[in-house]
PDB file of N, CA and C in Angstrom:
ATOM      1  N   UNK A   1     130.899 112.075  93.736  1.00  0.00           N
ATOM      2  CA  UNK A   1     129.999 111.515  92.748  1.00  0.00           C
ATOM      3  C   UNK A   1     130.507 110.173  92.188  1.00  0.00           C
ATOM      4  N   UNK A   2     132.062 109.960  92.122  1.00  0.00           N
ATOM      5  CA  UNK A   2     132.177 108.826  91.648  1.00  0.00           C
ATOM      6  C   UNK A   2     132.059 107.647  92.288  1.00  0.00           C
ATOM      7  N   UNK A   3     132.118 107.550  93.718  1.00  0.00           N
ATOM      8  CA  UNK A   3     131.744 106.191  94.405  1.00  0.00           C
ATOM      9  C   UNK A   3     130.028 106.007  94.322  1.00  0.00           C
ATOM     10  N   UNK A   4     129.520 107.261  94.079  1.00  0.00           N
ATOM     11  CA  UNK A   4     127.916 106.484  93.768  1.00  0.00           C
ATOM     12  C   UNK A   4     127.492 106.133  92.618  1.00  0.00           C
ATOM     13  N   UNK A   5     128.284 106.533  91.733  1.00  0.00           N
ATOM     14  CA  UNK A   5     128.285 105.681  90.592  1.00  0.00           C
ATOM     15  C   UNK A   5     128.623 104.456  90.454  1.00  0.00           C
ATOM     16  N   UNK A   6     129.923 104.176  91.396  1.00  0.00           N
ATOM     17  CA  UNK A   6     130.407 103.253  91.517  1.00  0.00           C
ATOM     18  C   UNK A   6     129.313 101.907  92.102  1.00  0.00           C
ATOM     19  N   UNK A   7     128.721 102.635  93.321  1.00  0.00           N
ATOM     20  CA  UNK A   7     128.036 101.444  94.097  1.00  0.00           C
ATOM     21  C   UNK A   7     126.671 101.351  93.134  1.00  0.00           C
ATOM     22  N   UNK A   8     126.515 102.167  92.598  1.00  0.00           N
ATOM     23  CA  UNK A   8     124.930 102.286  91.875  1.00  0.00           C
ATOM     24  C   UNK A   8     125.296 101.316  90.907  1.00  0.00           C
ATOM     25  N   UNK A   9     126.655 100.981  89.920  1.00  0.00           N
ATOM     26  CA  UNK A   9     126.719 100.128  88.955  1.00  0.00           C
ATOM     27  C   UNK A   9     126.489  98.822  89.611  1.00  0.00           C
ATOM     28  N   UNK A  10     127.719  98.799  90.488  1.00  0.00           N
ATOM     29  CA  UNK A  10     127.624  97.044  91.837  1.00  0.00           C
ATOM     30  C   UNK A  10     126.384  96.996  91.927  1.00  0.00           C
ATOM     31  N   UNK A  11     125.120  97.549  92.634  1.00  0.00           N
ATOM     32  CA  UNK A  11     123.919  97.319  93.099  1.00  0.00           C
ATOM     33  C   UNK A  11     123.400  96.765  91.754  1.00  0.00           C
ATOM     34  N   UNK A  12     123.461  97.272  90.873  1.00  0.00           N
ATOM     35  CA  UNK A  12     122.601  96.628  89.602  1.00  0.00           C
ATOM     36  C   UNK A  12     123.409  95.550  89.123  1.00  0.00           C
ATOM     37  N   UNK A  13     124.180  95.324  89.117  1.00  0.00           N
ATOM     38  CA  UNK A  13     125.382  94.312  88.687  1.00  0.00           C
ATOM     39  C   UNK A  13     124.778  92.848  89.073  1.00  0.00           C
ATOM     40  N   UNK A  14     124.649  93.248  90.859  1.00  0.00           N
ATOM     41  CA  UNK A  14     124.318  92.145  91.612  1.00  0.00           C
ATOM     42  C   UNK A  14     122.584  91.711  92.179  1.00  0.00           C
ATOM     43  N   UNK A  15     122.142  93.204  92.095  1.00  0.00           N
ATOM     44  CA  UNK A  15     121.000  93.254  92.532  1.00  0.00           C
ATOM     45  C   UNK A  15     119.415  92.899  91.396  1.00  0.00           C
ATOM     46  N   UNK A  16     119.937  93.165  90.499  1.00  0.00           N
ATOM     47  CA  UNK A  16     119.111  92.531  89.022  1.00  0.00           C
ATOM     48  C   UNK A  16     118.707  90.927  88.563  1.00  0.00           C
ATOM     49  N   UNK A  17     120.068  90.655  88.891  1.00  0.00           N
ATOM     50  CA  UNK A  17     119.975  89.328  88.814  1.00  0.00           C
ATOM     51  C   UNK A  17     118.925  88.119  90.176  1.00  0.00           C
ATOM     52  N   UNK A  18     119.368  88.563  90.918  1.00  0.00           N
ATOM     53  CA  UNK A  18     118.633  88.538  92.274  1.00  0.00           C
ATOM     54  C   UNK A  18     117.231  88.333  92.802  1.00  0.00           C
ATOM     55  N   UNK A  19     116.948  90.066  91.646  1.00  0.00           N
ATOM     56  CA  UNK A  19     115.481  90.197  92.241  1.00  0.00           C
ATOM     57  C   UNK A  19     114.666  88.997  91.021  1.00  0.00           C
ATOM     58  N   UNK A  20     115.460  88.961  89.667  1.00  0.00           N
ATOM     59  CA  UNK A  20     114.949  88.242  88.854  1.00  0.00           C
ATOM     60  C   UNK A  20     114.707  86.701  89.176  1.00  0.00           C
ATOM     61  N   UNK A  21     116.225  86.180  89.774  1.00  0.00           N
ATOM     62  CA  UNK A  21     115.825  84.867  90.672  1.00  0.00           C
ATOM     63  C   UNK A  21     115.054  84.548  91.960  1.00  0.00           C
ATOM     64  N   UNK A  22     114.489  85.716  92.637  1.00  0.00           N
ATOM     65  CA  UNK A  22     113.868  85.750  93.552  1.00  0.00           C
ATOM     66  C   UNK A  22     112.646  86.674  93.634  1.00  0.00           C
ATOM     67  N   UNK A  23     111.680  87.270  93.151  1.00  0.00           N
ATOM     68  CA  UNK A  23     110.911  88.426  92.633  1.00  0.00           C
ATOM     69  C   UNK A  23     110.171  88.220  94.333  1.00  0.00           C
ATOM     70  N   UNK A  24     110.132  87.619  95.088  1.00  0.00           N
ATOM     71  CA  UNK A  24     109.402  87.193  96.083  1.00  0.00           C
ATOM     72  C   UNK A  24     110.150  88.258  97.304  1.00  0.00           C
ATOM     73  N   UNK A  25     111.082  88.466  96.893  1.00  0.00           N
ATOM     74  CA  UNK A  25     111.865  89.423  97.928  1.00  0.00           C
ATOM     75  C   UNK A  25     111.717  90.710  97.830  1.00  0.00           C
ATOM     76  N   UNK A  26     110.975  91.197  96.485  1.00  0.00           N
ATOM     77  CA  UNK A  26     110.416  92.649  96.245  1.00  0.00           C
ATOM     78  C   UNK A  26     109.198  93.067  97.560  1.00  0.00           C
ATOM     79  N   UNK A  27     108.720  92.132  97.644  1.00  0.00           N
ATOM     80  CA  UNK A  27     107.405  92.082  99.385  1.00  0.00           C
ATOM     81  C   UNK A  27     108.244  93.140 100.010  1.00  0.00           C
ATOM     82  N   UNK A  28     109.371  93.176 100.474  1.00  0.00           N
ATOM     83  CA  UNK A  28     110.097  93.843 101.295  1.00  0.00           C
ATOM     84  C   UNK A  28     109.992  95.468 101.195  1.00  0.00           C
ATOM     85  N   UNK A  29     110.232  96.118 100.004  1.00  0.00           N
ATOM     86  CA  UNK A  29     110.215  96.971  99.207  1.00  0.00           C
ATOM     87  C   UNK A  29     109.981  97.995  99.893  1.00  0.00           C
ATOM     88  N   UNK A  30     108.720  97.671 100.117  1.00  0.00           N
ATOM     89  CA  UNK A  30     107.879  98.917 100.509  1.00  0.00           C
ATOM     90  C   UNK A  30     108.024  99.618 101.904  1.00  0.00           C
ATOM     91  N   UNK A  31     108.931  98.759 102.940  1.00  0.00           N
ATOM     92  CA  UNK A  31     109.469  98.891 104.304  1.00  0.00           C
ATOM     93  C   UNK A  31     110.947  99.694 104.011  1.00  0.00           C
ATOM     94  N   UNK A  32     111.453  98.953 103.336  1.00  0.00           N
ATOM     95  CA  UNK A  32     112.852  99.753 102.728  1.00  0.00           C
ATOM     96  C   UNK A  32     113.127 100.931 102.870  1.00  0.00           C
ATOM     97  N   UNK A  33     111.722 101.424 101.585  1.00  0.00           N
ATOM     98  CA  UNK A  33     111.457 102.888 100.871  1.00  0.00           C
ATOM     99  C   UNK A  33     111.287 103.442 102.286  1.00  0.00           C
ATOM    100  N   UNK A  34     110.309 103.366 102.943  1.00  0.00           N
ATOM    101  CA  UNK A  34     110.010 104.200 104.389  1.00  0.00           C
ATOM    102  C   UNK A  34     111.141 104.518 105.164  1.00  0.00           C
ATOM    103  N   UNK A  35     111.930 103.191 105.381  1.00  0.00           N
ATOM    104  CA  UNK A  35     113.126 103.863 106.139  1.00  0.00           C
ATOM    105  C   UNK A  35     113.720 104.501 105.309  1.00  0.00           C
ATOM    106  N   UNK A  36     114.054 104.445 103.963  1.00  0.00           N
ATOM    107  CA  UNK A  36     115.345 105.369 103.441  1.00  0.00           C
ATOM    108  C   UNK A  36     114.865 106.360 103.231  1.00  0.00           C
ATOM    109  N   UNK A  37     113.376 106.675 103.288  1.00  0.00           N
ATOM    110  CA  UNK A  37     113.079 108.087 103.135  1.00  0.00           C
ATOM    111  C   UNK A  37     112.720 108.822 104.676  1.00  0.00           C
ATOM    112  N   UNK A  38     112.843 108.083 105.822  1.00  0.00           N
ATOM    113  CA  UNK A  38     113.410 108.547 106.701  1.00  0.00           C
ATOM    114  C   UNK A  38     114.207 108.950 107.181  1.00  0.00           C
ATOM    115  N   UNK A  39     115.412 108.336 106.904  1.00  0.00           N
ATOM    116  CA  UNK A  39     116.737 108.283 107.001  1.00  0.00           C
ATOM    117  C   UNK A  39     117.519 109.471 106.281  1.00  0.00           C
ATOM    118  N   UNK A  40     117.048 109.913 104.594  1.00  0.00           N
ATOM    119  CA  UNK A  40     117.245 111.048 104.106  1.00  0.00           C
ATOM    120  C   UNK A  40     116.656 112.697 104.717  1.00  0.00           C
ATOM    121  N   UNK A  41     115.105 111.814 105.113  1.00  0.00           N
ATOM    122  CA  UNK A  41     115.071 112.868 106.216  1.00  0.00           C
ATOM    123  C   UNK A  41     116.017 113.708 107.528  1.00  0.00           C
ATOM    124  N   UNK A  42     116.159 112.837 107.697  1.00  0.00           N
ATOM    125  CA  UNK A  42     117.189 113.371 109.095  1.00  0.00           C
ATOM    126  C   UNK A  42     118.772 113.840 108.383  1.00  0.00           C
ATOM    127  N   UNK A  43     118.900 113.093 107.444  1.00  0.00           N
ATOM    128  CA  UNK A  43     120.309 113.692 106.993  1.00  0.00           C
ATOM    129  C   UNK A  43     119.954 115.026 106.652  1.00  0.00           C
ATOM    130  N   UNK A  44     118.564 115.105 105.736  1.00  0.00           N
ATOM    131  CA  UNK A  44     118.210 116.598 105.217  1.00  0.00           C
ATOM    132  C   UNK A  44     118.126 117.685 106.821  1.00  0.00           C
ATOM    133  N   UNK A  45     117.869 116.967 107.557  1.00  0.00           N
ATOM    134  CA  UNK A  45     117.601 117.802 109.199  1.00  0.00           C
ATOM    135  C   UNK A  45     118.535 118.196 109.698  1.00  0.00           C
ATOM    136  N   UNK A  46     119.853 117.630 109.543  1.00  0.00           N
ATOM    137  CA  UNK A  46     121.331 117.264 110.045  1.00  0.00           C
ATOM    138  C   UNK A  46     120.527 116.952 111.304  1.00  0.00           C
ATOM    139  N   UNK A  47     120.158 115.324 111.872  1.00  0.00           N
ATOM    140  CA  UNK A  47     119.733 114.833 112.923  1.00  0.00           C
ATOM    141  C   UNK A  47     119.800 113.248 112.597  1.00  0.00           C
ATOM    142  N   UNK A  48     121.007 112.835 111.235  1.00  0.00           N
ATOM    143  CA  UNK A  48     121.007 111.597 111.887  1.00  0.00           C
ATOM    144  C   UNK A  48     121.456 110.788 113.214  1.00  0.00           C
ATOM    145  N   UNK A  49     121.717 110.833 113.870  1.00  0.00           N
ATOM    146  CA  UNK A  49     122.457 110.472 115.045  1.00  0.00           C
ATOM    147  C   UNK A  49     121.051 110.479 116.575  1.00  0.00           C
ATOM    148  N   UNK A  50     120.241 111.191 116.158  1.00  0.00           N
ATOM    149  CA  UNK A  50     118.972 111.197 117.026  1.00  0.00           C
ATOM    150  C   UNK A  50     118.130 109.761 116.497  1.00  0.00           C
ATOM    151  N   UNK A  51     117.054 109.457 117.844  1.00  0.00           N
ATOM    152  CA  UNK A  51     115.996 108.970 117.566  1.00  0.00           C
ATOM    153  C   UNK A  51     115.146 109.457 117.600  1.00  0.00           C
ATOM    154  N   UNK A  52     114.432 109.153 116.159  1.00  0.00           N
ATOM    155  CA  UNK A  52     112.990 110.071 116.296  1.00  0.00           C
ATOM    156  C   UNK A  52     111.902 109.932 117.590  1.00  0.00           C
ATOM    157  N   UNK A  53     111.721 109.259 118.436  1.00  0.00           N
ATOM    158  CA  UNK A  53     111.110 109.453 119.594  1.00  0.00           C
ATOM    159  C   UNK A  53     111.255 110.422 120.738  1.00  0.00           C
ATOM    160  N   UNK A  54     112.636 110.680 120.074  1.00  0.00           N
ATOM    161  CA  UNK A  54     113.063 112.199 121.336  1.00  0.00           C
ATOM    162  C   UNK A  54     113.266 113.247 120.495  1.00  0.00           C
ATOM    163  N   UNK A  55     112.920 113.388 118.978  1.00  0.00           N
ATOM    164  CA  UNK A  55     113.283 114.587 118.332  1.00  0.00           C
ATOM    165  C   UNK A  55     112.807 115.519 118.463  1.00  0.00           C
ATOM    166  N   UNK A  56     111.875 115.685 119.322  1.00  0.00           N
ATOM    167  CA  UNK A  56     111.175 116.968 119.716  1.00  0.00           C
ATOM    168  C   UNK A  56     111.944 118.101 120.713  1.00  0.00           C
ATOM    169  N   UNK A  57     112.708 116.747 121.620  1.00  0.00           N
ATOM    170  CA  UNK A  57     113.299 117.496 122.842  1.00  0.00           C
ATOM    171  C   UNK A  57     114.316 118.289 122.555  1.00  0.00           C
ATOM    172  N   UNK A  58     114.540 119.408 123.111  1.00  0.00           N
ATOM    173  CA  UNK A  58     115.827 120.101 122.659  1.00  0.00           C
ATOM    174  C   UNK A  58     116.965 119.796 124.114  1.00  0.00           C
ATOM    175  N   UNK A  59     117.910 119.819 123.322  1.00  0.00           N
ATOM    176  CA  UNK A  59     119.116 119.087 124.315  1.00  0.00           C
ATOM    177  C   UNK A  59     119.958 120.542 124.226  1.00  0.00           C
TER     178      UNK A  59
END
């Protein structure tokens, strides 16, 4: 728990300032969210290491 506290403080530290000098880079956002809620997917699957195009197949 403490290194995600850790990086969660850094991310806002650095990432606040950022989006405030750049608000034009929030566009991105919404591509982000999809992968990281993909990505939690498969960790929740224990299948990060697959591509989802073959996740059907059983090996």
């Amino acid at each position: 728990m403490p290194p995600t506290i850790v990086y969660s403080a850094a991310l806002c530290v650095v990432g606040l300032p950022f989006v405030i000098m750049r608000p034009g880079a929030l566009r991105w956002a919404p591509s982000f969210v999809v992968l990281t809620r993909l990505s939690f997917l498969a960790a929740w699957l224990r299948r990060e290491r697959s591509l989802w195009g073959n996740a059907g197949r059983n090996r």
